[in-house]
Protein backbone atom coordinates (compact mmCIF):
# COMPACT_ATOMS: atom_id res chain seq x y z
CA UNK A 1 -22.95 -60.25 53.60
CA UNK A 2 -24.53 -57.03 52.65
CA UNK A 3 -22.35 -54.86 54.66
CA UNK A 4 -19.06 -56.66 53.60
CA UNK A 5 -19.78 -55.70 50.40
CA UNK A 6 -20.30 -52.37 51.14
CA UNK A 7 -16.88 -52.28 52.91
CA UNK A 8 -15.63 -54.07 49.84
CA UNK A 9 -16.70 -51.44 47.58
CA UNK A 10 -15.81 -48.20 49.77
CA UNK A 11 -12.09 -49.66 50.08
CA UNK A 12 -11.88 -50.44 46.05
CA UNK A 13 -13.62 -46.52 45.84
CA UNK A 14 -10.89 -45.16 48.67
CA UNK A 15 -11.44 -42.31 51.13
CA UNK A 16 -12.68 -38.68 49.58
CA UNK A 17 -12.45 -35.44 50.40
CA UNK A 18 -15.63 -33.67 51.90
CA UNK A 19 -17.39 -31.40 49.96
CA UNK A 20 -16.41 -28.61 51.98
CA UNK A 21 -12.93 -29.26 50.85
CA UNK A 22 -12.28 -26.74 48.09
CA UNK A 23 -13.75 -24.21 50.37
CA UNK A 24 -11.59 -24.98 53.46
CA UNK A 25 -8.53 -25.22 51.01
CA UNK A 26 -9.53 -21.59 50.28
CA UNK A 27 -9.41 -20.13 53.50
CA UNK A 28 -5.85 -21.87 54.06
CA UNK A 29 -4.64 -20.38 51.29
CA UNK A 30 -6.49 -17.08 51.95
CA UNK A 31 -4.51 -17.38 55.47
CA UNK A 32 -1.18 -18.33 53.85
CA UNK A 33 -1.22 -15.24 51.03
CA UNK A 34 -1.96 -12.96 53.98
CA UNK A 35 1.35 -14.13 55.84
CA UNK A 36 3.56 -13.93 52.90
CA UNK A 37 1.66 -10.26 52.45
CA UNK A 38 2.61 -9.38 55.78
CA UNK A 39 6.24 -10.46 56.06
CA UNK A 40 7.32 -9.57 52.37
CA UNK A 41 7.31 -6.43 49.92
CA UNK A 42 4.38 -7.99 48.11
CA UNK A 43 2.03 -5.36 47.99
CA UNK A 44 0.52 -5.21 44.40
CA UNK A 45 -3.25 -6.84 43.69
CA UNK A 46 -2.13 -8.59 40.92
CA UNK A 47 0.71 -10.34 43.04
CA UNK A 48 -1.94 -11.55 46.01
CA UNK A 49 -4.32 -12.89 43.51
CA UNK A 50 -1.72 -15.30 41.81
CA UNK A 51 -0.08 -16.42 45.33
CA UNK A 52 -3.18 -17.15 46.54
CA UNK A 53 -4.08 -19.21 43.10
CA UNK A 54 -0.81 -20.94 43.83
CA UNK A 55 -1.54 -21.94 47.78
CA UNK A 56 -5.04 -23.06 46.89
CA UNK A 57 -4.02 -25.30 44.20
CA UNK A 58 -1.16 -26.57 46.41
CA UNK A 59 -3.04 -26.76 49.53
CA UNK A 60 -5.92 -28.80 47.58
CA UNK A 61 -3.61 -31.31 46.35
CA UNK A 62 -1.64 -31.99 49.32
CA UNK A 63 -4.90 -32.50 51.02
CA UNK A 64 -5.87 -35.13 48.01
CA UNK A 65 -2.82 -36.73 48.44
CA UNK A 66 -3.07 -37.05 52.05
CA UNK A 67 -6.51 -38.49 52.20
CA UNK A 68 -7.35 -39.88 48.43
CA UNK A 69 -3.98 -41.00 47.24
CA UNK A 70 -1.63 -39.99 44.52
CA UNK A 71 -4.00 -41.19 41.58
CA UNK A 72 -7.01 -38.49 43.11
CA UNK A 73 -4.31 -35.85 43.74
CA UNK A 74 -2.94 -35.83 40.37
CA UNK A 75 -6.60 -35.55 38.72
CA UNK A 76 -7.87 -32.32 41.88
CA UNK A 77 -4.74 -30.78 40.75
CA UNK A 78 -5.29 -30.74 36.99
CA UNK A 79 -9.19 -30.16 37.20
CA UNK A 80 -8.14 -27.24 39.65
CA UNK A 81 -5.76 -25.84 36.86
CA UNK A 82 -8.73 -26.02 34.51
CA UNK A 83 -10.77 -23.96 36.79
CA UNK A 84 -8.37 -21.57 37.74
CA UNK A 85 -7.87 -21.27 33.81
CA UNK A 86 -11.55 -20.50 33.10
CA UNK A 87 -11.38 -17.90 36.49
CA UNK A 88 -8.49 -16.18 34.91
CA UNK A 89 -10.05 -16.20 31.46
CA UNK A 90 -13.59 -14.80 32.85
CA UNK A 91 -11.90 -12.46 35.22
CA UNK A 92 -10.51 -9.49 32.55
CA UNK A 93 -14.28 -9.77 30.95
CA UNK A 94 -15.96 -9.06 33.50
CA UNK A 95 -13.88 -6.24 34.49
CA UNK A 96 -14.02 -4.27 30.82
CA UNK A 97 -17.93 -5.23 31.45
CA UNK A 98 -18.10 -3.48 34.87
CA UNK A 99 -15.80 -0.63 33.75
CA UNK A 100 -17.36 0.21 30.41
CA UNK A 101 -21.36 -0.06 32.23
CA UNK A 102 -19.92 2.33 35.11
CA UNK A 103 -18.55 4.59 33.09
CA UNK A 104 -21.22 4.66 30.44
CA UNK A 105 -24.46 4.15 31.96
CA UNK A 106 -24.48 7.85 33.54
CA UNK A 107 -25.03 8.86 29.87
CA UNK A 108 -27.20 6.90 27.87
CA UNK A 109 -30.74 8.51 27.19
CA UNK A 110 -33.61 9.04 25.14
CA UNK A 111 -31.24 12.21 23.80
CA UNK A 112 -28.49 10.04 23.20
CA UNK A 113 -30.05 7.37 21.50
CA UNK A 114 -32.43 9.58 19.15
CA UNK A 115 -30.14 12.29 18.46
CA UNK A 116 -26.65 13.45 16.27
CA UNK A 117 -23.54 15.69 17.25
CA UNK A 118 -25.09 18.01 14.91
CA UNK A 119 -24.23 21.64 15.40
CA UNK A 120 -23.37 20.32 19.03
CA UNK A 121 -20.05 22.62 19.80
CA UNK A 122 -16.88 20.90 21.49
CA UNK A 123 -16.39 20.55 25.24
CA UNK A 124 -20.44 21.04 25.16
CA UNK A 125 -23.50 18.74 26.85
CA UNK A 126 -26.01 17.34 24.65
CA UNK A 127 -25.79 15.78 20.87
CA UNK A 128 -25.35 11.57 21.22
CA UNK A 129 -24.61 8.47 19.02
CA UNK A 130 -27.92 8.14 16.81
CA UNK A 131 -25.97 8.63 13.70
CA UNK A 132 -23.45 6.27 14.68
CA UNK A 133 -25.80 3.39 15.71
CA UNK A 134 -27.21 3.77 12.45
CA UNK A 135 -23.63 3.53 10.69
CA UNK A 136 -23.06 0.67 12.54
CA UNK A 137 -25.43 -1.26 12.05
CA UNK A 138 -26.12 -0.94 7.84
CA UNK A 139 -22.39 -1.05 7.27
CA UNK A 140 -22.32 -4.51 9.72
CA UNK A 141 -25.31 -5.59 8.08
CA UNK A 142 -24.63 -5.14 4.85
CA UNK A 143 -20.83 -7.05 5.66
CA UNK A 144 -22.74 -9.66 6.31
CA UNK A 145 -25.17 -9.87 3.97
CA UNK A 146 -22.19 -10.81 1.35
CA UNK A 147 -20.00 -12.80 3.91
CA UNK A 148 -23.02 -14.83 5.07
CA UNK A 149 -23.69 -16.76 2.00
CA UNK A 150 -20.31 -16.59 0.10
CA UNK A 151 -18.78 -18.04 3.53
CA UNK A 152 -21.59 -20.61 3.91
CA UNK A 153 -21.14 -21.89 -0.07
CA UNK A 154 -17.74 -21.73 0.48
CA UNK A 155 -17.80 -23.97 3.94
CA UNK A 156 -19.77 -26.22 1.63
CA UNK A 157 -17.72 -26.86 -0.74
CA UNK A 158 -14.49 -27.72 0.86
CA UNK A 159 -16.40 -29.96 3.52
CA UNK A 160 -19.46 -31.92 1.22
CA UNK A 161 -17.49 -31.69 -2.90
CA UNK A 162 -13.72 -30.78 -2.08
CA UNK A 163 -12.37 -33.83 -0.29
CA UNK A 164 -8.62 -34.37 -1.84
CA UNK A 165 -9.21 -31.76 -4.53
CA UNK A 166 -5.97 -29.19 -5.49
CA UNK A 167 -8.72 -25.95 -5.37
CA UNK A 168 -9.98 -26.76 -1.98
CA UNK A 169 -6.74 -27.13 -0.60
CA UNK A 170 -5.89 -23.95 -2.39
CA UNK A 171 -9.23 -22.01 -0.83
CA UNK A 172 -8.23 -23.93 2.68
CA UNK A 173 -4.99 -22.61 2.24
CA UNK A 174 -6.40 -18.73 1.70
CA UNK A 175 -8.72 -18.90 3.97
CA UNK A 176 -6.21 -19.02 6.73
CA UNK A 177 -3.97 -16.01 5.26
CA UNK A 178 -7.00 -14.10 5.69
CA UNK A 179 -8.13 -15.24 8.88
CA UNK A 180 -4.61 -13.64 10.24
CA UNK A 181 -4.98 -10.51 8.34
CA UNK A 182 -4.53 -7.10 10.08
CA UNK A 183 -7.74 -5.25 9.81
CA UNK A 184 -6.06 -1.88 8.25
CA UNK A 185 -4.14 -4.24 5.32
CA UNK A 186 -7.80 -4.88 4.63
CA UNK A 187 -8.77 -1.29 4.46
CA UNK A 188 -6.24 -0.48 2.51
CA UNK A 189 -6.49 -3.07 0.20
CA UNK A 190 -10.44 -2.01 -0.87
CA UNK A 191 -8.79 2.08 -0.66
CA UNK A 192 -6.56 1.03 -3.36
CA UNK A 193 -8.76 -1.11 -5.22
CA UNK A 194 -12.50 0.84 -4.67
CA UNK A 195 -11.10 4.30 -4.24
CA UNK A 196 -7.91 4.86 -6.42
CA UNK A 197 -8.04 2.53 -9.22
CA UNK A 198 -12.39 2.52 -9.38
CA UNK A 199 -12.60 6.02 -8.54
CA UNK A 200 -15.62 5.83 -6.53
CA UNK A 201 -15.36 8.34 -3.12
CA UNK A 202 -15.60 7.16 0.95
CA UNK A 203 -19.00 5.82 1.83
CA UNK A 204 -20.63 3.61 3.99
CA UNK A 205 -20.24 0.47 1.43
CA UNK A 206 -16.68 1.26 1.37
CA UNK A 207 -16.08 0.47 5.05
CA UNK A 208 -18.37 -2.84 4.44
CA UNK A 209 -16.72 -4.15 1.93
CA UNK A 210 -13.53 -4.24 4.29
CA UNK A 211 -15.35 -5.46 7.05
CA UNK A 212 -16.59 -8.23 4.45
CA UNK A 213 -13.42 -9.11 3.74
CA UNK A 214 -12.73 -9.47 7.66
CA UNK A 215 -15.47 -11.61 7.97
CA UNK A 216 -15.55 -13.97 5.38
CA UNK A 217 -12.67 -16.04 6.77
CA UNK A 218 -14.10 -16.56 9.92
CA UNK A 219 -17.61 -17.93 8.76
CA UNK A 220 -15.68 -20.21 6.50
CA UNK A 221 -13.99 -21.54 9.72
CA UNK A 222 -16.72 -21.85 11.63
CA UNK A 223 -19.38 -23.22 9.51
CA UNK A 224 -16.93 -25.83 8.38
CA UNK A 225 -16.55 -26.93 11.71
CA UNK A 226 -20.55 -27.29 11.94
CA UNK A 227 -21.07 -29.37 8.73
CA UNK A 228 -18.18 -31.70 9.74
CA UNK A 229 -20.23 -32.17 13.46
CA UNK A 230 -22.78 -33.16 11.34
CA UNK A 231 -23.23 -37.37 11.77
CA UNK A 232 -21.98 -39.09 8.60
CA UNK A 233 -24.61 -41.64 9.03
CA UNK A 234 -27.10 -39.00 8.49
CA UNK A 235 -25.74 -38.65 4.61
CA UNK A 236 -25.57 -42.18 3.89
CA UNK A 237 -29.14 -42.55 5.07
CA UNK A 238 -30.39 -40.05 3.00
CA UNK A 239 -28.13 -41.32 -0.15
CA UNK A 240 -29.43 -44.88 0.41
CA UNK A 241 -33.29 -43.70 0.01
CA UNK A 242 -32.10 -42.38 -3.61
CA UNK A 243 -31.68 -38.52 -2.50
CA UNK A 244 -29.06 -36.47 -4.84
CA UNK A 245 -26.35 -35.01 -2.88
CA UNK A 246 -27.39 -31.26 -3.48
CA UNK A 247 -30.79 -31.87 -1.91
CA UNK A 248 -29.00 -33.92 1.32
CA UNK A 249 -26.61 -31.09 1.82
CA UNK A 250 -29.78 -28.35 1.62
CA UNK A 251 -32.41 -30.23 3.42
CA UNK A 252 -30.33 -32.34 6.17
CA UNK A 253 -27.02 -31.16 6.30
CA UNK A 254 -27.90 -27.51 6.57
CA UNK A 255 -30.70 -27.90 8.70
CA UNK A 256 -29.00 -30.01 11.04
CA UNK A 257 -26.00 -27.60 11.57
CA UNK A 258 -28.24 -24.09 11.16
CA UNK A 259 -27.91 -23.41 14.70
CA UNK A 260 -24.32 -23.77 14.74
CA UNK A 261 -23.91 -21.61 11.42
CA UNK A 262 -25.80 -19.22 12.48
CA UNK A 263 -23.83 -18.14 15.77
CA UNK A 264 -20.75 -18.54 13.83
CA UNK A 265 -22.13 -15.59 11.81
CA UNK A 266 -23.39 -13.99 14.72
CA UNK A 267 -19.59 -14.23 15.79
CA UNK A 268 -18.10 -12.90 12.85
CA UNK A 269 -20.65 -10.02 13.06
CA UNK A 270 -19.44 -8.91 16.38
CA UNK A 271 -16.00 -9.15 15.57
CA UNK A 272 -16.53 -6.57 12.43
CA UNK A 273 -18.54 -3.98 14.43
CA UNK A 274 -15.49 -2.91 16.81
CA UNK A 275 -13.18 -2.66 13.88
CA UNK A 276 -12.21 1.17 13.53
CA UNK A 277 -8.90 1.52 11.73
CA UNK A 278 -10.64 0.85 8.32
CA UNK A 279 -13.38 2.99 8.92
CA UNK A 280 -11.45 5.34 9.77
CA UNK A 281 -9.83 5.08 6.10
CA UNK A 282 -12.92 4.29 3.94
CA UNK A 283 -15.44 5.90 5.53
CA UNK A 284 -14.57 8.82 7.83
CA UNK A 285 -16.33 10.79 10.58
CA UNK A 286 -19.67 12.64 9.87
CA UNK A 287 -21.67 14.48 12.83
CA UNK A 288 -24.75 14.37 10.48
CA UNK A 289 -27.44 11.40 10.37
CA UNK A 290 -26.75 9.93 7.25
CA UNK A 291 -28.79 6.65 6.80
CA UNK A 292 -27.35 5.99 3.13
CA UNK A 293 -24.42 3.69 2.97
CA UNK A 294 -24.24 4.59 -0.80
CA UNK A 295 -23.98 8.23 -0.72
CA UNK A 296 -20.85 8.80 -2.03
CA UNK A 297 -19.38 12.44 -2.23
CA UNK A 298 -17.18 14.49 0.16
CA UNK A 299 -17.20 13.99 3.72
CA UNK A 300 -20.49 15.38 3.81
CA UNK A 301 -22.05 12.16 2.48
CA UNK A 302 -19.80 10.15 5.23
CA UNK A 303 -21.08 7.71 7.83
CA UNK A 304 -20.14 7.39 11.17
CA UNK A 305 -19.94 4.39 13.04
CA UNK A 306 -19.94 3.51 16.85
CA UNK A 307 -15.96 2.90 16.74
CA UNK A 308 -14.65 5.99 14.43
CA UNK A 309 -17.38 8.25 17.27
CA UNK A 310 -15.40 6.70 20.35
CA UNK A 311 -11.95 7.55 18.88
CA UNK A 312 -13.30 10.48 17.93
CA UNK A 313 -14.56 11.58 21.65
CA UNK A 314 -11.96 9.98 23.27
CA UNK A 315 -9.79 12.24 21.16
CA UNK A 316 -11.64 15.76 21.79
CA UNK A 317 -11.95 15.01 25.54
CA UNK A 318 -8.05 15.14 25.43
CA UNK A 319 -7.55 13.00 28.72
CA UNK A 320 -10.08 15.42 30.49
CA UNK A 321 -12.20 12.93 32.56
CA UNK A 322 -14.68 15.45 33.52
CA UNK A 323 -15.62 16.56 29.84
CA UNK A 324 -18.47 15.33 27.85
CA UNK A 325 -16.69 13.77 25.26
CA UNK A 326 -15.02 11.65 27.60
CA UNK A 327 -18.69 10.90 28.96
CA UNK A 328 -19.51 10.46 25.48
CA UNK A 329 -17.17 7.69 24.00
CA UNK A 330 -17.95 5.43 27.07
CA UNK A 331 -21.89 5.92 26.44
CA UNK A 332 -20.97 4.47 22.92
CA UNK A 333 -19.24 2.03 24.21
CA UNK A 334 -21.59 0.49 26.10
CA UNK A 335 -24.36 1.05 23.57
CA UNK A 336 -22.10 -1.05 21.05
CA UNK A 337 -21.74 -3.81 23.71
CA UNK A 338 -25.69 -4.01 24.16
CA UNK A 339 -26.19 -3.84 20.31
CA UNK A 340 -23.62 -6.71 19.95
CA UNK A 341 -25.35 -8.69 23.32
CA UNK A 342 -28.71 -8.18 21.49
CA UNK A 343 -27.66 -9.57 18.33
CA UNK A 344 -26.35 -12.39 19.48
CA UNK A 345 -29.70 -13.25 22.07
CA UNK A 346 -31.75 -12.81 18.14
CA UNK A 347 -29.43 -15.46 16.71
CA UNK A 348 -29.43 -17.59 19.54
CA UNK A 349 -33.75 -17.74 19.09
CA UNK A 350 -33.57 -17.89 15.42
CA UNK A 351 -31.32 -20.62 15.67
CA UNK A 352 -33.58 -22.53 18.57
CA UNK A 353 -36.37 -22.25 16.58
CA UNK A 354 -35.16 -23.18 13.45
CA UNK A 355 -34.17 -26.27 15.16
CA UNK A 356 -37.49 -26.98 16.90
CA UNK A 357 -39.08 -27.04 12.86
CA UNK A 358 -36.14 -29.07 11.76
């Protein structure tokens, strides 16, 4: 009786493929790219990777279909397209990643890290990126120290006191012109407003306060989308035990969503620290340390960042590979993508443990 129920339940399960399957599909389709690569004018990288894509994913299903029936073959083949989506997605990244650490880790240093361009002559060794690390990060910092909690407030609103109110739609509606915004309409809207109608000079705060503006949007957007994860149920809990609305939204709602906030600031942050275009306009190039984002002046007082000190190597080396600029702008580069890795690791803790006490 036993074992006709087993039998029962493999037939109502059907046949499946092996577990070996996707890797034997592979091969095949390994075997069938090579063919068409030796009997056609195929010859390019790009071409071989998408045939093969395009055997394996018709070499799986057929196989499906053969042996698990059209139902199975129809979900391997879209589960195989989600896959191959996430290869193709993963694949570019990891080839900047590999390209910018082969290229720059040859010249980071103790000298690069700790010291200016200084009095450091063109086309010679030495000098490095201290004085644009530190541009970096005050002028990202200081970005988000304003975009942080007007974005947060603003998230607020719109999800916990704006239901079907005309202003929230309005902000809503604002909040996605901005998030489309070209990074240089930004920088030149805070040249025109900070620079020609205010009269104050180029500074460090200049290029923030574009990079604010950059930001803003996209912590609205993404702390939104945190407070509505939040469980409803959770509110009406605390409203039902007599708890005012402000003090559910600062001591439930927040907490429970703080470690989604968080990275979406995190995010936002490392979107603003490549931006170069309105640096480039507010803020300028400087070889000189210059720790004060307030100094305003002549271009004395200016403050470089890690993206205005790449275009500005990548510039000097003038498509010479061999000189030290060249060297140069791909050392910054990977420092920036370590700065940005590192940032992101701190908000990824703060937000664990800030859960753990919640």
């Amino acid at each position: 009786m036993s074992h006709a129920s087993t039998a029962s339940t493999s037939q109502l399960r059907g046949q499946k493929l092996p577990a070996w399957s996707p890797l034997a599909s592979a091969v095949a389709a390994a075997a069938l790219t090579l063919l068409v690569w030796a009997i056609s004018s195929v010859t390019g990288r790009a071409e071989f990777i998408v045939i093969l894509a395009l055997f394996f994913v018709a070499v799986q299903t057929t196989a499906s279909f053969v042996v698990e029936g059209r139902r199975q073959a129809k979900d391997r083949l879209f589960t195989t397209f989600v896959y191959l989506a996430f290869l193709l997605a993963i694949i570019p990244l990891c080839l900047i990643l590999w390209k910018v650490v082969d290229e720059g880790i040859g010249t980071i240093s103790p000298t690069f890290l700790t010291h200016s361009m200084f009095r450091i002559p063109q086309g010679s060794n030495g000098g490095g990126a201290y004085h644009a690390v530190i541009g970096t990060l005050e002028q990202g910092l200081l970005a988000a120290v304003i975009a942080a909690p007007l974005g947060i407030l603003a998230a607020v609103y719109l999800v916990e006191y704006g239901q079907r109110k005309s202003l929230a739609r309005l902000i809503s509606f604002f909040v996605d012109v901005m998030v489309g915004v070209p990074s240089i309409v930004a920088g030149l809207f805070v040249y025109t407003l900070w620079i020609l109608v205010l009269g104050f000079q180029k500074s460090g705060f200049a290029g923030s306060l574009s990079l604010f503006i950059i930001m803003l949007p996209l912590v609205i957007r993404s702390t939104e989308e945190m407070l509505l994860l939040v469980p409803h149920e959770l509110r009406e809990s605390s409203y039902a035990l007599g708890i005012p609305k402000w003090k559910t939204v600062l001591r439930i709602v927040l907490p429970t969503a703080l470690g989604g906030i968080i990275t979406g600031v995190m995010l936002g942050l490392a979107r603003i620290m490549g931006e170069t275009a309105p640096l480039l306009l507010l803020v300028g190039i400087n070889s000189k340390i210059n720790s004060n984002p307030f100094a305003f002046g002549s271009t004395q007082n200016a403050q470089e960042s890690l993206p205005t000190f790449i275009n500005e190597q990548f510039q000097n080396a003038a498509g010479d590979t061999s000189s030290p600029e060249f060297h140069r702008a791909w050392g910054a580069a990977l420092t920036l993508i370590v700065i940005i890795m590192l940032l992101n690791a701190l908000a990824r803790l703060i937000a664990r443990l800030s859960r753990a006490r919640g």
